[in-house]
Protein backbone atom coordinates (compact mmCIF):
# COMPACT_ATOMS: atom_id res chain seq x y z
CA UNK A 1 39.64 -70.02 33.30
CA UNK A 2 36.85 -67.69 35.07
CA UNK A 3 33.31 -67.87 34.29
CA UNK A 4 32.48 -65.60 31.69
CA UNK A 5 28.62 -65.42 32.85
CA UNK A 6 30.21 -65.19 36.06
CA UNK A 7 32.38 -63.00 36.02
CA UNK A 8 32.34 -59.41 34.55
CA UNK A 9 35.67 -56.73 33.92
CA UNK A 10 35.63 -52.98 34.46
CA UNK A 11 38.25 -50.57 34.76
CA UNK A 12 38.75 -47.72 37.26
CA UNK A 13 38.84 -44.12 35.79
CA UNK A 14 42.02 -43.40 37.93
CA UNK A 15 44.79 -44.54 34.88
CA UNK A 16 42.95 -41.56 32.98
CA UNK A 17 43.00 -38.86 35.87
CA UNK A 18 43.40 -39.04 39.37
CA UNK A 19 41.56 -37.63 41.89
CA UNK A 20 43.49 -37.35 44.45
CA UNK A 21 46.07 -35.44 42.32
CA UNK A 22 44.25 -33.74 39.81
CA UNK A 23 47.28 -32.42 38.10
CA UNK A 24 47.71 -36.19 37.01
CA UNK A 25 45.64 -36.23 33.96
CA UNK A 26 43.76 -33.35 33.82
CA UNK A 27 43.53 -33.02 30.63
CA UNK A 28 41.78 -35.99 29.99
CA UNK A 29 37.76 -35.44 29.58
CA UNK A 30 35.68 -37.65 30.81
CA UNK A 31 34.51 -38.24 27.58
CA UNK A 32 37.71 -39.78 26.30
CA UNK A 33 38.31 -41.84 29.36
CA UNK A 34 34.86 -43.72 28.89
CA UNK A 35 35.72 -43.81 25.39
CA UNK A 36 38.82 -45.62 25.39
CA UNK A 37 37.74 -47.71 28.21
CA UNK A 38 35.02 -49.64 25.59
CA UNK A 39 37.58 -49.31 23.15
CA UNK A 40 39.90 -51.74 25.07
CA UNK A 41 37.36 -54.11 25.92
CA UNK A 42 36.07 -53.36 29.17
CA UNK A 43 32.64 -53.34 30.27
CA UNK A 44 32.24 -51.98 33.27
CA UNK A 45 33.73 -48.64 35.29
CA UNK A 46 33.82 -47.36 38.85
CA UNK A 47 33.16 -43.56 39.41
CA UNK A 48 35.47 -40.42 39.40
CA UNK A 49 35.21 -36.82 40.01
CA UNK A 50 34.70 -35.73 36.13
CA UNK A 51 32.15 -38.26 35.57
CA UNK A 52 28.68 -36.18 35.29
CA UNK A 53 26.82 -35.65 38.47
CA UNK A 54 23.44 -36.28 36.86
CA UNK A 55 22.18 -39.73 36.81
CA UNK A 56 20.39 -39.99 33.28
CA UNK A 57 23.26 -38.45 31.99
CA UNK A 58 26.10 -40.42 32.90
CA UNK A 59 23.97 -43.49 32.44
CA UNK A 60 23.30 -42.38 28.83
CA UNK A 61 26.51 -42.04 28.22
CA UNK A 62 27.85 -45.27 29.33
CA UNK A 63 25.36 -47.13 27.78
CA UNK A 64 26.08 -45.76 24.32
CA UNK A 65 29.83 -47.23 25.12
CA UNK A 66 28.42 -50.36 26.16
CA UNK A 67 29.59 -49.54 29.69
CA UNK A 68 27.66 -50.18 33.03
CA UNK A 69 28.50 -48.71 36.39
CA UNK A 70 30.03 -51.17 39.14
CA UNK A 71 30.83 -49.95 42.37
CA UNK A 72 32.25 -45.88 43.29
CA UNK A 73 34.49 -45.73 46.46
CA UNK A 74 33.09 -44.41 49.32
CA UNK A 75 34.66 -42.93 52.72
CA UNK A 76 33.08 -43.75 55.92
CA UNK A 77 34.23 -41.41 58.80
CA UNK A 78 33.19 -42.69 61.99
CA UNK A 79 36.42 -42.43 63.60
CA UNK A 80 36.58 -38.24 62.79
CA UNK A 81 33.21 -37.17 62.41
CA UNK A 82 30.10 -37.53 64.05
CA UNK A 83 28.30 -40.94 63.45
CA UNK A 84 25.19 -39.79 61.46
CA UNK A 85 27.10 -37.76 59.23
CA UNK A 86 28.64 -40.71 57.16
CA UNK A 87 24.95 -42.85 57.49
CA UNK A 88 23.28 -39.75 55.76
CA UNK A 89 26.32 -39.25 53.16
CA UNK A 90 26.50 -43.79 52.48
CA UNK A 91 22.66 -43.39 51.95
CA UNK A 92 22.91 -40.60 49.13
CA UNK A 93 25.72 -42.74 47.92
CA UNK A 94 23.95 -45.83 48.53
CA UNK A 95 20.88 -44.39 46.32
CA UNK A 96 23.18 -42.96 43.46
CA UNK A 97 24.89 -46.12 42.82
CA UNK A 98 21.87 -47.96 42.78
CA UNK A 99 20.22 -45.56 40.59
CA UNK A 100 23.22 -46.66 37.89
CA UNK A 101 22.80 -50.16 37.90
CA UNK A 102 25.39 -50.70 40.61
CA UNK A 103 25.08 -53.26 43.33
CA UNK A 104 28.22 -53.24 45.17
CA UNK A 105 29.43 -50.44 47.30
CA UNK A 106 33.21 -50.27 48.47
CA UNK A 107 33.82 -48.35 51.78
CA UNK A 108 36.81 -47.87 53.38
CA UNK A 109 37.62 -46.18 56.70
CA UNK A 110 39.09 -42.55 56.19
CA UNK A 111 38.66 -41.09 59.69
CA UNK A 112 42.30 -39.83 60.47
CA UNK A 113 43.50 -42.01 57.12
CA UNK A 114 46.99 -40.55 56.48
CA UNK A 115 46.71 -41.78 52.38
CA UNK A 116 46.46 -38.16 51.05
CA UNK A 117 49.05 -36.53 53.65
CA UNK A 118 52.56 -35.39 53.10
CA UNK A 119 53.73 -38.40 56.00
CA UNK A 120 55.72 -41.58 55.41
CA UNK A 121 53.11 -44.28 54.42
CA UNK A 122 55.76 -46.90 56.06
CA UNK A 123 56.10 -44.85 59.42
CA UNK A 124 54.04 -44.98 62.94
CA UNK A 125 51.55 -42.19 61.91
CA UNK A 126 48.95 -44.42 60.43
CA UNK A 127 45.87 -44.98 62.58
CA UNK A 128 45.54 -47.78 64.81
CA UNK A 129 41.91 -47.76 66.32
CA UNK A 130 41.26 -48.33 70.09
CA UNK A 131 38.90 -50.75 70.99
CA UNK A 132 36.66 -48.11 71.45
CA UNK A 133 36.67 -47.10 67.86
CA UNK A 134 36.40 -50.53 66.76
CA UNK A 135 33.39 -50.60 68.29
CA UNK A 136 32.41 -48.04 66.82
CA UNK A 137 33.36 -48.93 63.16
CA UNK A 138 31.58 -52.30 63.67
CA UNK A 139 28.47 -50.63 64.22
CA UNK A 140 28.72 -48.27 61.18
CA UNK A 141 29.80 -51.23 58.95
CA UNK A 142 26.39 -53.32 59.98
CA UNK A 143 24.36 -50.61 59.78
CA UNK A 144 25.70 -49.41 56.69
CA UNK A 145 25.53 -52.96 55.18
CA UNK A 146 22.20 -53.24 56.59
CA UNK A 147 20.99 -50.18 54.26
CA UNK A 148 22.85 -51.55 51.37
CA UNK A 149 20.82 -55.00 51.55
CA UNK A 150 17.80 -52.65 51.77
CA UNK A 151 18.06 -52.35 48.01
CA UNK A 152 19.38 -55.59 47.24
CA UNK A 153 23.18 -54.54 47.42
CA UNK A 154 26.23 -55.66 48.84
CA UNK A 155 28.38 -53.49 51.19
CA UNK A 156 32.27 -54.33 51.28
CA UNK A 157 34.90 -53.01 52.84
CA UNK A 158 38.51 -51.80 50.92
CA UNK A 159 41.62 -52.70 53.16
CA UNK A 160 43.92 -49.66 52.08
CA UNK A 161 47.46 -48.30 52.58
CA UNK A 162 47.09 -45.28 55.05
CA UNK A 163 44.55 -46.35 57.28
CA UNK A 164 43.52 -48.83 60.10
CA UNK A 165 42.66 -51.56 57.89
CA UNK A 166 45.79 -51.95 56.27
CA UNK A 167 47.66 -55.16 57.76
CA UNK A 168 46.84 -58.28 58.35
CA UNK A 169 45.55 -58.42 61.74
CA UNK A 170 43.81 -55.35 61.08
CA UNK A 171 41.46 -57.06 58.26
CA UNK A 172 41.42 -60.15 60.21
CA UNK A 173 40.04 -58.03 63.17
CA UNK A 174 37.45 -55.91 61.38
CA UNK A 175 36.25 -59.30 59.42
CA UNK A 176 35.61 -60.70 62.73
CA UNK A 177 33.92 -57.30 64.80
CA UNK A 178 31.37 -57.24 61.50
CA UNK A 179 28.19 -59.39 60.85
CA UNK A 180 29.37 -61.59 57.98
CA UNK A 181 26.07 -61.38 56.69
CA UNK A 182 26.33 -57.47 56.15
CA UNK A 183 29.53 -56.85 55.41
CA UNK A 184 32.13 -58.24 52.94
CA UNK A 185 35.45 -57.82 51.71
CA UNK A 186 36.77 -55.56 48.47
CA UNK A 187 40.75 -57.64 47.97
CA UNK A 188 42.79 -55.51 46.51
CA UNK A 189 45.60 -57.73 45.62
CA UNK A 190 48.13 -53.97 44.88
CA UNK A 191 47.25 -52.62 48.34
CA UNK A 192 48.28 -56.17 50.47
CA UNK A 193 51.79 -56.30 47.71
CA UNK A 194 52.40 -52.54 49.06
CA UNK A 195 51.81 -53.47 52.33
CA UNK A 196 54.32 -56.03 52.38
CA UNK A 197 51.83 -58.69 52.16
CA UNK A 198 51.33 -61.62 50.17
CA UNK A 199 47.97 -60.82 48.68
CA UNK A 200 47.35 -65.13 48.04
CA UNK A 201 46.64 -66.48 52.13
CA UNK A 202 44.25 -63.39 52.37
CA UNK A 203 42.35 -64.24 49.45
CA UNK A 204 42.49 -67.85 50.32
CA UNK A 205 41.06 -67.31 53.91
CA UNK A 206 38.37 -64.55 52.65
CA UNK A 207 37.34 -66.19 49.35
CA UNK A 208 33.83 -67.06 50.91
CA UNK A 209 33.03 -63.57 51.74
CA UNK A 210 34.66 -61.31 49.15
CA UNK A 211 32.37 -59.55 46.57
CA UNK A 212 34.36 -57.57 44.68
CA UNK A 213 38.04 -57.11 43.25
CA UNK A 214 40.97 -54.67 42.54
CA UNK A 215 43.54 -56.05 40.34
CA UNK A 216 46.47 -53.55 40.57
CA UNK A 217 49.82 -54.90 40.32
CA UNK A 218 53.18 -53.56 41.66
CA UNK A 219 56.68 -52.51 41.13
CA UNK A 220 58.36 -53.82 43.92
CA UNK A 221 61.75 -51.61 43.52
CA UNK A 222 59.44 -48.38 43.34
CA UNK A 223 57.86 -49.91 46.63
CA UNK A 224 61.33 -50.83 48.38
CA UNK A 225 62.31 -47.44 47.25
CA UNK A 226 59.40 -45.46 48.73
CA UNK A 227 59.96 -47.49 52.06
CA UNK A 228 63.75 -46.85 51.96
CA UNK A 229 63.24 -42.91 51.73
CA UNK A 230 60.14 -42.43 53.66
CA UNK A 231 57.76 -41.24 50.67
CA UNK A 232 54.24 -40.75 51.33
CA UNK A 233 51.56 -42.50 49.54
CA UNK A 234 50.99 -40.29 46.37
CA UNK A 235 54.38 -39.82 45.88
CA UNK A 236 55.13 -43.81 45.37
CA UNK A 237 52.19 -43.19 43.29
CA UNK A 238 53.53 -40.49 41.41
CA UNK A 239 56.92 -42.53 41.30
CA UNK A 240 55.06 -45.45 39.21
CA UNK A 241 54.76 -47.61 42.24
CA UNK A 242 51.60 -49.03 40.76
CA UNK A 243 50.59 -50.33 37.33
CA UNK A 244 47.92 -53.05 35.12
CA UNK A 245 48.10 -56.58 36.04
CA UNK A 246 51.09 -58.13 34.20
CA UNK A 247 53.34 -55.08 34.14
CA UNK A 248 54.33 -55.66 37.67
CA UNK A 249 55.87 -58.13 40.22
CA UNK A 250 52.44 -59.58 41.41
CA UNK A 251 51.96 -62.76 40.73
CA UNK A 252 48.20 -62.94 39.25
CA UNK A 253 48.32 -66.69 38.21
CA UNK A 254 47.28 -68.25 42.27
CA UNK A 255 45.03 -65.30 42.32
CA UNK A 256 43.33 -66.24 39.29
CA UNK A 257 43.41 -69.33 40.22
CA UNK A 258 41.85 -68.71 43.52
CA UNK A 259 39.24 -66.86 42.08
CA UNK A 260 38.21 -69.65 39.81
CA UNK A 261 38.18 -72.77 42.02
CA UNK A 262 35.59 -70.78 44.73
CA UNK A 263 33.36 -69.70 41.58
CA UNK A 264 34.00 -66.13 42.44
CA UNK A 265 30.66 -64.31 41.13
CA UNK A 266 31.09 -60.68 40.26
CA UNK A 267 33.09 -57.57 38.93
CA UNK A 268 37.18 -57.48 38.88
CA UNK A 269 38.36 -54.53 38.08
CA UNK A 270 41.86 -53.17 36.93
CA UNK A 271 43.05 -50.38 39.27
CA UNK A 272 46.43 -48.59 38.13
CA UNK A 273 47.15 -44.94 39.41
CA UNK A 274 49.81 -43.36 37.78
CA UNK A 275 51.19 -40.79 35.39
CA UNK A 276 48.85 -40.94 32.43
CA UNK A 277 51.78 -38.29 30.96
CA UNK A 278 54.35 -41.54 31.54
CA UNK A 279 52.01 -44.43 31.18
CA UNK A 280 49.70 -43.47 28.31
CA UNK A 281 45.77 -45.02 29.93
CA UNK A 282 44.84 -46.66 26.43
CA UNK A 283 47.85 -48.02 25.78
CA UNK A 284 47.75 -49.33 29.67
CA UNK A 285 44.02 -50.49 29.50
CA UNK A 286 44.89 -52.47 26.14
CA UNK A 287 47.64 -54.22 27.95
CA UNK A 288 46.03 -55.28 30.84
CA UNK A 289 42.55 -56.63 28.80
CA UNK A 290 45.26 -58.80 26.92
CA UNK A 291 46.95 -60.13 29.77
CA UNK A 292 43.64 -61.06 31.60
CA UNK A 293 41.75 -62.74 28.30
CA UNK A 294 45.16 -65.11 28.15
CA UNK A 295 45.23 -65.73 31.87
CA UNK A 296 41.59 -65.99 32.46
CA UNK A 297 39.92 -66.55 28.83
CA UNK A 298 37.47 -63.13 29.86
C-alpha cells in the first residue's frame, strides 16, 4: 500500500481534450474537465491549453473543486533553438507553476522531436544527439534545475516516444551527463511499454532519483499494430494505443510495488490520451481511481 501522506493522485487534462489534436475533445470546456476530475476522486491536475491563462483565476477555480496544480509539461529546445531562448521561456514557466502551488516541473527535450510529425514513431527519423548536443542538453538541464531549486522546486526530465530520450541507453546517458542533484527523472511507465521496454528495471535502477510519475497503461496489439504499419505517434494515439492504469497490458502491481518499498514521496498521475468520443474521460477517470484505491489503498 502507498503512503497516503505520502503520496498524492492527479490526473492529466489530456483524457478530456488533447492538445496536440485539438479535434480530440474539443468540445469539452475546461470547466467540465476540472469538474469531473474532483468528481472521480482526484486531487490534483497538470496543465492544458484551455485551462485559464490567469493565475488567480485558474487557482480559484481549482480550489473550489478541491483541486491543486502539480506539474505542466514543458519543452526545452536546446537542440533547435538558440540556448537562451528556452532559459527565458523555463523561467516564465518556472514562475507560473510556482505561482499555483506547483513544485515539480517536467521537461522534456523537443528540439527536432518527431512526436507531433506525420513519420513512423518506430523508424530511423527520431533524433539521436551527437555528443556535441549532449553537451549541450546537460548544460541546459543543470542550469534549468538550478533555477527550479531557486524556488524550492524540483526539475525532472520526461523520457518520451519521438525524441532522444526515448530508449534505454538514452535515459541511462542523460541521467549520467546531468548533476543528480539538479535534475531528476519523470517515469512514465506508458512511454517505456511503447517503447518496447519493460518499464520495472528502469524504475528499479532510478527509484532514488525520480520525483514524479505518469501512470498510463497500454494496449499492446494497438502498439504491435502501429509498429507493424509504420503509424506515427498520434495516430497510435488516435488508434487507442493508450488508456488508465488497469485497462491495459501493463503490469502496475511491481510498479506499485516499487514505488512503495523506496517510500516514493510525491504526485502520480494518470495519463491516458485518447478519443474522449470512444473512451468517455469520466467514465475513464472513475475507472482508473478504482483500480488504484484497490491496488494501492489511495
Amino acid at each position: 500500500m502507498l503512503d497516503p501522506n505520502k503520496v498524492k493522485l492527479a490526473i492529466a487534462p489530456i483524457g478530456w481534450t488533447n492538445d496536440d489534436m485539438p479535434d480530440l475533445g474539443g468540445e469539452n470546456t475546461f470547466e467540465q474537465c476540472v469538474s469531473e476530475m474532483a468528481l472521480a476522486g482526484f486531487t490534483g491536475s497538470e496543465i492544458g491549453n484551455k485551462y485559464p491563462k490567469d493565475v488567480d483565476v485558474l487557482r480559484h477555480k481549482l480550489e473550489v473543486r478541491g483541486l491543486r496544480i502539480c506539474n505542466a509539461w514543458f519543452s526545452s529546445l536546446f537542440t533547435s533553438e538558440p540556448y537562451e531562448v528556452t532559459i527565458r521561456n523555463f523561467i516564465e514557466h518556472r514562475d507560473r507553476l510556482y505561482a499555483l502551488g506547483a513544485r515539480v516541473i517536467g521537461a522534456s527535450e523537443q528540439g527536432n522531436s518527431i512526436q507531433g510529425k506525420d513519420i513512423n514513431i518506430f523508424g530511423d527519423q527520431k533524433p539521436v544527439y551527437t555528443p556535441e548536443q549532449w553537451e549541450l542538453i546537460a548544460r541546459g538541464y543543470n542550469e534549468m534545475g538550478a533555477l527550479a531549486q531557486e524556488k524550492g522546486m524540483v526539475l525532472t526530465c520526461h523520457h518520451h516516444m519521438g525524441t532522444g530520450v526515448q530508449t534505454v541507453e538514452e535515459i541511462d546517458h542523460f541521467m549520467e551527463v546531468v548533476d543528480p542533484e539538479k535534475v531528476f527523472l519523470l517515469f512514465d511507465s506508458g512511454h517505456l511499454t511503447f517503447a518496447g521496454i519493460d518499464p520495472v528495471p528502469v524504475l528499479k535502477k532510478y527509484i532514488s532519483r525520480i520525483r514524479h510519475v505518469h501512470l498510463k497503461d497500454v494496449r499492446l496489439n494497438i502498439r504491435d499494430r502501429a509498429r507493424k504499419e509504420g503509424w506515427s505517434f498520434l495516430t497510435a494515439v488516435r488508434n487507442g494505443v493508450f488508456t488508465v492504469p488497469g485497462d491495459g497490458d501493463v503490469d502496475f502491481a511491481p510498479i506499485f510495488q516499487i514505488l512503495e518499498e523506496n517510500g516514493y514521496e510525491g504526485w502520480v498521475v494518470v495519463e491516458a490520451e485518447q478519443d474522449p468520443a470512444k473512451a468517455n474521460p469520466f467514465e475513464y477517470a472513475v475507472k482508473a481511481r478504482k483500480y488504484i484505491r484497490e491496488k494501492t489503498g489511495l
